[in-house]
PDB file of N, CA and C in Angstrom:
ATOM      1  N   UNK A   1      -6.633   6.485   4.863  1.00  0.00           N
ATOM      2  CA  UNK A   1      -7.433   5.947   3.801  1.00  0.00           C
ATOM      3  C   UNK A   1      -7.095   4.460   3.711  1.00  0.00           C
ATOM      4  N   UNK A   2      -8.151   3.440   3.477  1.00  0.00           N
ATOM      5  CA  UNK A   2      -7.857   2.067   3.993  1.00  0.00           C
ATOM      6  C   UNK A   2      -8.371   1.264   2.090  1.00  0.00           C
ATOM      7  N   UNK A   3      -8.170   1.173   1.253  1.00  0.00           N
ATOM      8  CA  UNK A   3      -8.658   0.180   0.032  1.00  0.00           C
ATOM      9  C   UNK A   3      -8.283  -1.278   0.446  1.00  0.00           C
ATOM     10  N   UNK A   4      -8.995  -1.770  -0.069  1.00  0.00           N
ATOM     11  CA  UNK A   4      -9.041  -3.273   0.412  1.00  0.00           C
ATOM     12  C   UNK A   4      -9.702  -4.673  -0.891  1.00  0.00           C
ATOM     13  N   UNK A   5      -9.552  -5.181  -1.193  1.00  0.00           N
ATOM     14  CA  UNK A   5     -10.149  -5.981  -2.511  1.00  0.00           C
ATOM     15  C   UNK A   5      -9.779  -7.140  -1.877  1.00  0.00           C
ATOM     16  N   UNK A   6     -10.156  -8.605  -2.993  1.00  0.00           N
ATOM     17  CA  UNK A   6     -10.004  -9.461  -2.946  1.00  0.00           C
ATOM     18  C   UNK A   6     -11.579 -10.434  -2.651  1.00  0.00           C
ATOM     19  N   UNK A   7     -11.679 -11.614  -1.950  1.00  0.00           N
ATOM     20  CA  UNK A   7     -12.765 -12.638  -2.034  1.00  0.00           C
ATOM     21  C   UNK A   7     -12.273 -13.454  -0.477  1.00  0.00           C
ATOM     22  N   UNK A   8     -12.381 -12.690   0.550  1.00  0.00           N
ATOM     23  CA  UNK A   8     -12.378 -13.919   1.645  1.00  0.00           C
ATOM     24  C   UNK A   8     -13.165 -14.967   1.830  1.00  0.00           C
ATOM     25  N   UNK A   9     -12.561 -16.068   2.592  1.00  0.00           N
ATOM     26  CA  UNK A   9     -11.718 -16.017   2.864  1.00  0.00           C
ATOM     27  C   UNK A   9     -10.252 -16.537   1.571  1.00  0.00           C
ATOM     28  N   UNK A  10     -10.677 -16.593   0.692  1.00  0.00           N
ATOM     29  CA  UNK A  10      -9.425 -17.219  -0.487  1.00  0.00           C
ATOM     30  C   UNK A  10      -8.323 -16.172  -0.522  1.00  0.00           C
ATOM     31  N   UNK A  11      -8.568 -14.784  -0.841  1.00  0.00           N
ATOM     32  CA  UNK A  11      -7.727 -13.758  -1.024  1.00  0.00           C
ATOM     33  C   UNK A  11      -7.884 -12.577  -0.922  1.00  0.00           C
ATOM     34  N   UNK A  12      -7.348 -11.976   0.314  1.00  0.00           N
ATOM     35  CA  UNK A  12      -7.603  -9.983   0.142  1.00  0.00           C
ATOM     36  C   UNK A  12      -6.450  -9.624   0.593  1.00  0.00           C
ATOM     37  N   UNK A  13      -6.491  -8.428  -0.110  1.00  0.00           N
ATOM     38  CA  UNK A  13      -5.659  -7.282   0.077  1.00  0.00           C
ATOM     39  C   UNK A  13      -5.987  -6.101   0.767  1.00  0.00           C
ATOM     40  N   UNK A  14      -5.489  -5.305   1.598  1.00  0.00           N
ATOM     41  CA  UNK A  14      -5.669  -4.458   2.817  1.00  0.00           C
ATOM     42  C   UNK A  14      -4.441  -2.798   2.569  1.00  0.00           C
ATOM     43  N   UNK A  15      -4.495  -1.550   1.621  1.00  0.00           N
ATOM     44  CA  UNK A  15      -3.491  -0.989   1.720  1.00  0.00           C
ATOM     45  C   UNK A  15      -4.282   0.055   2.571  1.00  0.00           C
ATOM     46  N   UNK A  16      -3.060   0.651   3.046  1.00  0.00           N
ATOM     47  CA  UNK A  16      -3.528   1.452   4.123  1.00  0.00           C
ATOM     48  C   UNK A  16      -2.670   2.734   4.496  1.00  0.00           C
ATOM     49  N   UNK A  17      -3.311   3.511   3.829  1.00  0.00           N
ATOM     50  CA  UNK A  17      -2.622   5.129   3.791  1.00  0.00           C
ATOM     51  C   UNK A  17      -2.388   6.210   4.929  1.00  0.00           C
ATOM     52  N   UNK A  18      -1.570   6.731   5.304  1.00  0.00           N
ATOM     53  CA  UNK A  18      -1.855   7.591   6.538  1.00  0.00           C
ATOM     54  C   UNK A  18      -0.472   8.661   6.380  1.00  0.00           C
ATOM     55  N   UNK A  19      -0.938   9.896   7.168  1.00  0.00           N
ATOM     56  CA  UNK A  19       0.166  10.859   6.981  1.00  0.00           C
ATOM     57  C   UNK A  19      -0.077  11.437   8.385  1.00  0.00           C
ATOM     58  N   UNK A  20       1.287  11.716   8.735  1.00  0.00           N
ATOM     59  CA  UNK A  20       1.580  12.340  10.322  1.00  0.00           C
ATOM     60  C   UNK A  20       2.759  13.492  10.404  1.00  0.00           C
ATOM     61  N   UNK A  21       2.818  13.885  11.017  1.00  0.00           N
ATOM     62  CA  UNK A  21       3.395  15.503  11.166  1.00  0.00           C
ATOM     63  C   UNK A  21       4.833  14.659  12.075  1.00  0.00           C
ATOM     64  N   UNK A  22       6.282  15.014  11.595  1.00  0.00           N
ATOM     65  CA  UNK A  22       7.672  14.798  12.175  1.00  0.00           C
ATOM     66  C   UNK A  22       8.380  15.465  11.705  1.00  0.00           C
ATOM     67  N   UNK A  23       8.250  16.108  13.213  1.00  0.00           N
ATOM     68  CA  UNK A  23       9.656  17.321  13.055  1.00  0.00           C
ATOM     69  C   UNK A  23       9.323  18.163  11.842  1.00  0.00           C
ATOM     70  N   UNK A  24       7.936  18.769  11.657  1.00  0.00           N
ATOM     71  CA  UNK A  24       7.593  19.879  10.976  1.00  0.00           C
ATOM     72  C   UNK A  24       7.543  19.347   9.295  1.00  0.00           C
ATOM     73  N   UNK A  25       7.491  17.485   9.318  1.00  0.00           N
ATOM     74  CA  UNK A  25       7.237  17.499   7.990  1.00  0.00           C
ATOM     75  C   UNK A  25       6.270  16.306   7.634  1.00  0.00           C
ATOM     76  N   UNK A  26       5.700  16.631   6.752  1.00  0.00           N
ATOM     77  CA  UNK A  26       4.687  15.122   6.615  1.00  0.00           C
ATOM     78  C   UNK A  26       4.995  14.093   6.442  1.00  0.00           C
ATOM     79  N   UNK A  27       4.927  12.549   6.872  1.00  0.00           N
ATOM     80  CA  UNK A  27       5.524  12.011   6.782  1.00  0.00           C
ATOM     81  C   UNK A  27       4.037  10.588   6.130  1.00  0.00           C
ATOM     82  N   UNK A  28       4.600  10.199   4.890  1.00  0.00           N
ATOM     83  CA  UNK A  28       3.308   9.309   4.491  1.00  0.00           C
ATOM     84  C   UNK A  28       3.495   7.703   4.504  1.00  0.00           C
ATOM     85  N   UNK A  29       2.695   7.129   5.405  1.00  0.00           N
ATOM     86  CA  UNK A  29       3.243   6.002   5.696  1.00  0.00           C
ATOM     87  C   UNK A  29       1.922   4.866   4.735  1.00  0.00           C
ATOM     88  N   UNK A  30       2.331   4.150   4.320  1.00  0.00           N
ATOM     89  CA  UNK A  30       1.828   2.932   3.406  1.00  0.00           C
ATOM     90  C   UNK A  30       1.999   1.360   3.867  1.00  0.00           C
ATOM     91  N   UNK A  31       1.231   0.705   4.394  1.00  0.00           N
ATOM     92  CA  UNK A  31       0.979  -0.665   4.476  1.00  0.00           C
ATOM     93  C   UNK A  31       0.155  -1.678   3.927  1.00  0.00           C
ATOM     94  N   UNK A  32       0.913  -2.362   3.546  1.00  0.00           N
ATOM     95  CA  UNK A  32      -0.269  -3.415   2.783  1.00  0.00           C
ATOM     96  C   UNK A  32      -0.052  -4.790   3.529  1.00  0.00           C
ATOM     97  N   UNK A  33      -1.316  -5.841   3.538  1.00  0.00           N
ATOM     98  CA  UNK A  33      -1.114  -6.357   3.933  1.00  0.00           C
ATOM     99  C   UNK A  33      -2.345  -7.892   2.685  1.00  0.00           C
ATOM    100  N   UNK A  34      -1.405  -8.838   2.978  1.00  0.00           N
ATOM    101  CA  UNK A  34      -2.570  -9.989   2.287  1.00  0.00           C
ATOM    102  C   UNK A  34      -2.706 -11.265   2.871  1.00  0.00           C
ATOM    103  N   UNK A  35      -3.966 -11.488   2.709  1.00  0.00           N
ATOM    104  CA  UNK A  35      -3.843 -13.010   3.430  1.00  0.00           C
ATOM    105  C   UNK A  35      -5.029 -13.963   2.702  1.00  0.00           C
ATOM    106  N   UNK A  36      -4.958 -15.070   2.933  1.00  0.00           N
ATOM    107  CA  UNK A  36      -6.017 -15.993   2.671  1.00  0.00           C
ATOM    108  C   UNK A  36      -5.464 -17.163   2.404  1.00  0.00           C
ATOM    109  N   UNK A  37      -6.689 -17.983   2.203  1.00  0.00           N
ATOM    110  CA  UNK A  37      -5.654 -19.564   1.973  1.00  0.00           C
ATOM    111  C   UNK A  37      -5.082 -20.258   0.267  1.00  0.00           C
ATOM    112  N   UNK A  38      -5.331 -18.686  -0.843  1.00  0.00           N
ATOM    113  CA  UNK A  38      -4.607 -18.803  -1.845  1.00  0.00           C
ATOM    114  C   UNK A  38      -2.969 -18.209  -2.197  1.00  0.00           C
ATOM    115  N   UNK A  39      -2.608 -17.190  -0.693  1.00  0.00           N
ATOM    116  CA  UNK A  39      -1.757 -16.296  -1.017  1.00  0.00           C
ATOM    117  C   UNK A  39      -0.389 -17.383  -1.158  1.00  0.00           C
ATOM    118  N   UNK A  40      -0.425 -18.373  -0.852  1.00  0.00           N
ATOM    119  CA  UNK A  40       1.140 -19.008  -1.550  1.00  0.00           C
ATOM    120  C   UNK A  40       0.946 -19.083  -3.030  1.00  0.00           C
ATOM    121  N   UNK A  41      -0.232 -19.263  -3.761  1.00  0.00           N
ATOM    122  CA  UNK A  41      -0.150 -18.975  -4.921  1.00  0.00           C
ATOM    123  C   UNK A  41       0.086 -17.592  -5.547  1.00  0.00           C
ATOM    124  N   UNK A  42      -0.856 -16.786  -4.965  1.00  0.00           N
ATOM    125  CA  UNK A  42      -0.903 -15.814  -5.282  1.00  0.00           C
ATOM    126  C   UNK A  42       0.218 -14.608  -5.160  1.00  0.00           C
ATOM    127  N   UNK A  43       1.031 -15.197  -4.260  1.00  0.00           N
ATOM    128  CA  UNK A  43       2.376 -14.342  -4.120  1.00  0.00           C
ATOM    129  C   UNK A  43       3.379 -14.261  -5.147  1.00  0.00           C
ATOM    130  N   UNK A  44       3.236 -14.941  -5.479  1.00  0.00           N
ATOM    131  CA  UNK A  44       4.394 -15.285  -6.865  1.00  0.00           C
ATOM    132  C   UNK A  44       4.236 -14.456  -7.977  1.00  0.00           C
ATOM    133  N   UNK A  45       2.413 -13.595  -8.123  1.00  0.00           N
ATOM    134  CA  UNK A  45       1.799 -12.947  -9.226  1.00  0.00           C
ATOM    135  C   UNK A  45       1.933 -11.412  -9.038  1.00  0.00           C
ATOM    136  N   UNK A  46       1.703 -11.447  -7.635  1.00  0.00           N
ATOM    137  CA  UNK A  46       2.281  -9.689  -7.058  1.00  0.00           C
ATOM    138  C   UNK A  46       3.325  -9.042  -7.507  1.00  0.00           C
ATOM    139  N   UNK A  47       3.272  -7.673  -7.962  1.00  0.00           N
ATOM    140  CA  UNK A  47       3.885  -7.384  -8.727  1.00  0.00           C
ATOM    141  C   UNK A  47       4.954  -6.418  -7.517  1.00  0.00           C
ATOM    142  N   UNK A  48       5.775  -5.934  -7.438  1.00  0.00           N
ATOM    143  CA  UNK A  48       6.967  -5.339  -6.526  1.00  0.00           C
ATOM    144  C   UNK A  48       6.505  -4.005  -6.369  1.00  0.00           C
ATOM    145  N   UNK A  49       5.482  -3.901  -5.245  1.00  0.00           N
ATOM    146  CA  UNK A  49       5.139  -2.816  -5.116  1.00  0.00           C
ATOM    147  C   UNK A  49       5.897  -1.451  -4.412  1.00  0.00           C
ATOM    148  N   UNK A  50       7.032  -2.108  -4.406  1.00  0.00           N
ATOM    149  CA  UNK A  50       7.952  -0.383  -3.954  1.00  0.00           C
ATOM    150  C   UNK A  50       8.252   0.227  -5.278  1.00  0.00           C
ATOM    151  N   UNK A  51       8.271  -0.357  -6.060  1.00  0.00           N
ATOM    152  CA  UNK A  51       8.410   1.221  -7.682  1.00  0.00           C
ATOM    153  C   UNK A  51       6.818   1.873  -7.034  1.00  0.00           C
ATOM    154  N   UNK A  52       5.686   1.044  -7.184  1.00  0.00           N
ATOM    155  CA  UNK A  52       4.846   1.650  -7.052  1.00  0.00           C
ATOM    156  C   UNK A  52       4.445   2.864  -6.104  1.00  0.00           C
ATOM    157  N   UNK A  53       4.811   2.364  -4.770  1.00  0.00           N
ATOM    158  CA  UNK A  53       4.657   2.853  -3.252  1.00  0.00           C
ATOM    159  C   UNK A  53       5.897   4.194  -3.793  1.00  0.00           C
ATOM    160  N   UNK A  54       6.775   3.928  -3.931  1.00  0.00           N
ATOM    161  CA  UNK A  54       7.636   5.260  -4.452  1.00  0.00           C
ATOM    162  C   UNK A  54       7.412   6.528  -5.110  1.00  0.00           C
ATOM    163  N   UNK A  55       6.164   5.704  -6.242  1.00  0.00           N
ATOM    164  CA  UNK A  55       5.965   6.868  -7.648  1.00  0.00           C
ATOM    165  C   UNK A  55       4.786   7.522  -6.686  1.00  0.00           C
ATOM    166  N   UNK A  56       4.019   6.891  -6.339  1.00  0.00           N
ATOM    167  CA  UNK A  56       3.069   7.402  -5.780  1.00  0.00           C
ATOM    168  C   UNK A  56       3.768   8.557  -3.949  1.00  0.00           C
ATOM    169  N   UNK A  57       4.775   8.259  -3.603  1.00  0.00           N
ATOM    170  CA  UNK A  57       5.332   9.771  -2.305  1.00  0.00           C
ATOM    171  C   UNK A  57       5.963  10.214  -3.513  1.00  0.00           C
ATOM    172  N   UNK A  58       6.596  10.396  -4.391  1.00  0.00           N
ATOM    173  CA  UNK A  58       6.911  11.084  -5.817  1.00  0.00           C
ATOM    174  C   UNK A  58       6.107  12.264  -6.260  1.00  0.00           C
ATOM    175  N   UNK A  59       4.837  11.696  -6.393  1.00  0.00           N
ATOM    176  CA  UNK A  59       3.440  12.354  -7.059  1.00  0.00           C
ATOM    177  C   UNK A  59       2.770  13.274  -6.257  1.00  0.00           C
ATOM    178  N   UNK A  60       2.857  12.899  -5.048  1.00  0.00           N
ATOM    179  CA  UNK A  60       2.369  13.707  -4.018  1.00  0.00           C
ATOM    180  C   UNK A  60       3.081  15.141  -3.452  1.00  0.00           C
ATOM    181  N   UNK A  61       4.286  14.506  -3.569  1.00  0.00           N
ATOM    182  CA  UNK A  61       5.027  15.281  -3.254  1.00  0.00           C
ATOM    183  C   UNK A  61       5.432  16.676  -4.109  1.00  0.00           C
ATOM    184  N   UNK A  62       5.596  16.391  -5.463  1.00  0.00           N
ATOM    185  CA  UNK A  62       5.139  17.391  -6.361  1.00  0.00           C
ATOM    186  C   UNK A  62       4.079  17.923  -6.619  1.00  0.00           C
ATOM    187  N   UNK A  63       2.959  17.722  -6.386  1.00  0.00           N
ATOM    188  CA  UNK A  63       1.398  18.132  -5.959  1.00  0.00           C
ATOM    189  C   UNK A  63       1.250  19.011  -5.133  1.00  0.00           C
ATOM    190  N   UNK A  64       2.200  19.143  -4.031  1.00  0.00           N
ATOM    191  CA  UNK A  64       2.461  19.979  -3.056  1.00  0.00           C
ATOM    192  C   UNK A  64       3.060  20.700  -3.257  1.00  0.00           C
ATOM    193  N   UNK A  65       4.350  20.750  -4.019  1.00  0.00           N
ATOM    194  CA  UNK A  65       4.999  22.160  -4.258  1.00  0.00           C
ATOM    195  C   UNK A  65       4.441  23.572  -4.886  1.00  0.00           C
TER     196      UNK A  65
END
């Protein structure tokens, strides 16, 4: 699953969801990526997305049990 926002070329964001089978267990991998020619500003406003990226294999993961 790929979400993506932002206004190129000034600023986008690219996250990018995927899950794969290791050693008999799912394994959910998350990338984000940003670019444009505002992101030195805009980096400073991003908020620390590993609580986020965390709560969310958290959520899932209990969804499944």
């Amino acid at each position: 699953m790929i979400w993506s926002s932002g206004f190129s070329p000034l600023f986008t964001g690219v996250r990018k969801y995927s899950l794969r089978m290791e050693k008999g267990r799912t394994v959910m991998l998350v990338e984000e990526v940003f670019e444009g020619w505002l992101l030195g500003v805009m980096k400073k406003k991003l908020p620390d997305c590993e609580t986020l990226f965390g709560t969310y294999v958290v959520d899932l993961r209990n969804a499944l049990k």
